[in-house]
C-alpha atoms as a PDB file:
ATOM      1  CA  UNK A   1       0.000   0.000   0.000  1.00  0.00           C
ATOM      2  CA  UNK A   2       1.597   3.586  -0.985  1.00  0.00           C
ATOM      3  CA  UNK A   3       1.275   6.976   1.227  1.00  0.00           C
ATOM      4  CA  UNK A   4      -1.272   8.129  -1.339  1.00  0.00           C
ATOM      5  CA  UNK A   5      -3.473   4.291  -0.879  1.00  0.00           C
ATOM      6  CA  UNK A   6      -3.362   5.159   2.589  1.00  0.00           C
ATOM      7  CA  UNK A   7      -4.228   8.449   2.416  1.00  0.00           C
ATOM      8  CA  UNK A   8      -7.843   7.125   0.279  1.00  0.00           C
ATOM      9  CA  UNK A   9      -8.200   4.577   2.756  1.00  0.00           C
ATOM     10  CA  UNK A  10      -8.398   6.628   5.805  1.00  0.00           C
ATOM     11  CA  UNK A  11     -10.307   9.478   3.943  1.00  0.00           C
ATOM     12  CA  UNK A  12     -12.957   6.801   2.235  1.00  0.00           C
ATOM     13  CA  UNK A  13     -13.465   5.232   5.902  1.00  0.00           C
ATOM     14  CA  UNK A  14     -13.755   7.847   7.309  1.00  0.00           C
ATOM     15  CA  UNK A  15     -14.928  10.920   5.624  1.00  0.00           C
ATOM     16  CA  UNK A  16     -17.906  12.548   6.604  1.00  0.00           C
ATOM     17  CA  UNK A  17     -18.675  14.441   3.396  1.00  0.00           C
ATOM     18  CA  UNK A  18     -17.801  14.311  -0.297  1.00  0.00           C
ATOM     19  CA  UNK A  19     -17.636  17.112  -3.009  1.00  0.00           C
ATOM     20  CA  UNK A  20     -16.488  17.705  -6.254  1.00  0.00           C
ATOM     21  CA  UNK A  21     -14.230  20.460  -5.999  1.00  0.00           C
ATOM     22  CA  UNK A  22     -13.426  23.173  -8.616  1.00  0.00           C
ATOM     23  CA  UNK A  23     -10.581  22.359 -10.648  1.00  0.00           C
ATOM     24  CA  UNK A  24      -9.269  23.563 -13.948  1.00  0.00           C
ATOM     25  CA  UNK A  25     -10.510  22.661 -17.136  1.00  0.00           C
ATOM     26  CA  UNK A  26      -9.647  18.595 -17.782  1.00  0.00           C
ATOM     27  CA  UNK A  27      -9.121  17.467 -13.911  1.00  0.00           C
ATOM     28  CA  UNK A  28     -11.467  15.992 -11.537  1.00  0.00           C
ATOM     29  CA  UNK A  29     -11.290  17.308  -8.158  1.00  0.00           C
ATOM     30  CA  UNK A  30     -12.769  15.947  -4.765  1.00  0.00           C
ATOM     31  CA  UNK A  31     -13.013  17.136  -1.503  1.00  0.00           C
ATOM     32  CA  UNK A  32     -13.070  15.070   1.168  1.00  0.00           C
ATOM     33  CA  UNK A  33     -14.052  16.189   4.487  1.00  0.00           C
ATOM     34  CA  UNK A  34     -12.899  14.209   7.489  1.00  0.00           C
ATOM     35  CA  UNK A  35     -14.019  13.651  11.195  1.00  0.00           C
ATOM     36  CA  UNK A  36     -11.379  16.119  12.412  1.00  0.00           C
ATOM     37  CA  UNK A  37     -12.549  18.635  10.329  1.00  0.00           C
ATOM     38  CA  UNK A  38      -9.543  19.033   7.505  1.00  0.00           C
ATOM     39  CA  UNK A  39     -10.160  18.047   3.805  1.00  0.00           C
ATOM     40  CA  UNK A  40      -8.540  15.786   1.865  1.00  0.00           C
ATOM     41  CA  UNK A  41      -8.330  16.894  -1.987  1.00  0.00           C
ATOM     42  CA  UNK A  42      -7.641  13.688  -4.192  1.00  0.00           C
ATOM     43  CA  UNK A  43      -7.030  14.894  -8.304  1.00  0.00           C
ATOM     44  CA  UNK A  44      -7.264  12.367 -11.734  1.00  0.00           C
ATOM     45  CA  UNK A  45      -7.187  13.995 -15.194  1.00  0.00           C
ATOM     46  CA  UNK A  46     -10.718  13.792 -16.667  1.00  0.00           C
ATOM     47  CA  UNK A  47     -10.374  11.119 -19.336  1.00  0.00           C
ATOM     48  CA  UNK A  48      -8.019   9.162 -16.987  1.00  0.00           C
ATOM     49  CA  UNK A  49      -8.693   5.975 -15.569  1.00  0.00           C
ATOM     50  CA  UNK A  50      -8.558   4.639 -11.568  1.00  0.00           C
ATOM     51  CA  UNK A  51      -5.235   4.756 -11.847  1.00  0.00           C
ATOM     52  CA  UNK A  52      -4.474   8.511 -12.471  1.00  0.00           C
ATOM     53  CA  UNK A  53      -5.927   9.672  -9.074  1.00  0.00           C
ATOM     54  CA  UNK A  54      -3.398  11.276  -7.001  1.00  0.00           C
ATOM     55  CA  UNK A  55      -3.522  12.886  -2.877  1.00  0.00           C
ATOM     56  CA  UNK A  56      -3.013  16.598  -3.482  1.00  0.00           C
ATOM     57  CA  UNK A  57      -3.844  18.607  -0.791  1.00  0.00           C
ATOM     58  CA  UNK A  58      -4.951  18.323   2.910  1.00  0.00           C
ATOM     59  CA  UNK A  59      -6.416  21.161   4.117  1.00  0.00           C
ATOM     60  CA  UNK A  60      -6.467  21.271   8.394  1.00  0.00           C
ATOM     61  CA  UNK A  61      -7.736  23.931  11.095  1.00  0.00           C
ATOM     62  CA  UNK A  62      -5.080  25.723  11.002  1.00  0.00           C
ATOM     63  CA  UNK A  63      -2.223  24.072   9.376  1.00  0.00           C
ATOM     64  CA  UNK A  64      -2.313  22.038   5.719  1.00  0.00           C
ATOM     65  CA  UNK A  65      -0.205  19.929   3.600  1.00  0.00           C
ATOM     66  CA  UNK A  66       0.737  19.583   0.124  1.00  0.00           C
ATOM     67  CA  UNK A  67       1.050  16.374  -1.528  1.00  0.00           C
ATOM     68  CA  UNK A  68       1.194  14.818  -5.037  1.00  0.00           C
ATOM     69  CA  UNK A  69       1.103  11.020  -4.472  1.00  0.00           C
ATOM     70  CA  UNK A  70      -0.142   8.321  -6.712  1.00  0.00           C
ATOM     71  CA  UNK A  71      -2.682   6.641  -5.616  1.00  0.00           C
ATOM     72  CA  UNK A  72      -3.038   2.333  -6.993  1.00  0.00           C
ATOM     73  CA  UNK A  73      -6.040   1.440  -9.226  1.00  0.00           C
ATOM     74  CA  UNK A  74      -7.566  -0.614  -6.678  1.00  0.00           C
ATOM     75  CA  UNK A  75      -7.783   2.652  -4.343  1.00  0.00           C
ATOM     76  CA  UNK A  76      -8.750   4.799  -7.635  1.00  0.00           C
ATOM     77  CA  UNK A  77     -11.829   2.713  -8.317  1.00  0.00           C
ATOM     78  CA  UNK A  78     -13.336   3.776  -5.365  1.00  0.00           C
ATOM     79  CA  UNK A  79     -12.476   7.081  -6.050  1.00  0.00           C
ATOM     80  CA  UNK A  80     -14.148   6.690  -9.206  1.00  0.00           C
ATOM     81  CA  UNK A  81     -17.420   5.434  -7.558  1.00  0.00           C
ATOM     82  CA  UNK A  82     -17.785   8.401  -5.138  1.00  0.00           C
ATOM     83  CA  UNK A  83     -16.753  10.829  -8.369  1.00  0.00           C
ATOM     84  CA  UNK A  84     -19.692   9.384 -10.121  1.00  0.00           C
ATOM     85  CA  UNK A  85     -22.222  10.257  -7.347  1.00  0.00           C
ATOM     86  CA  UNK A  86     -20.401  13.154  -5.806  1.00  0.00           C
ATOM     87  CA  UNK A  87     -22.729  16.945  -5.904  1.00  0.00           C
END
């Protein structure tokens, strides 16, 4: 399991809310909002496949992270599910 699988995991177990961010033209962007209150952003090019999803940001109360990790095609297709239903 990578950083960025793990990242998914926690933020598809536990996540409290899902949205589909803005992004620029050609990327899907979600927001993930988790127990603690911080977001998780997770980023895939639009014609890209479970595969292409990658952690980006994590926004906290008061502090935040920047990341840009790949995230496995097992992870992605869940990813993909909550894209498809996401407001």
């Amino acid at each position: 399991m990578t950083f960025g699988d793990t990242l998914t995991a926690e933020a598809l177990r536990t996540g409290q809310r899902v949205t589909r961010a803005s992004a620029p033209p050609g990327i899907v962007r979600l927001a993930i909002t988790l127990p603690d209150g911080a977001t998780q952003h997770f980023e895939r090019p639009t014609a890209g496949g479970s595969a292409d999803w990658r952690a980006t940001e994590l926004e906290g109360p008061g502090s935040g992270f920047v990341f840009d990790e790949p995230i496995t095609a097992e992870w992605g297709r869940g990813l993909d599910t909550v894209a498809a239903t996401a407001p």
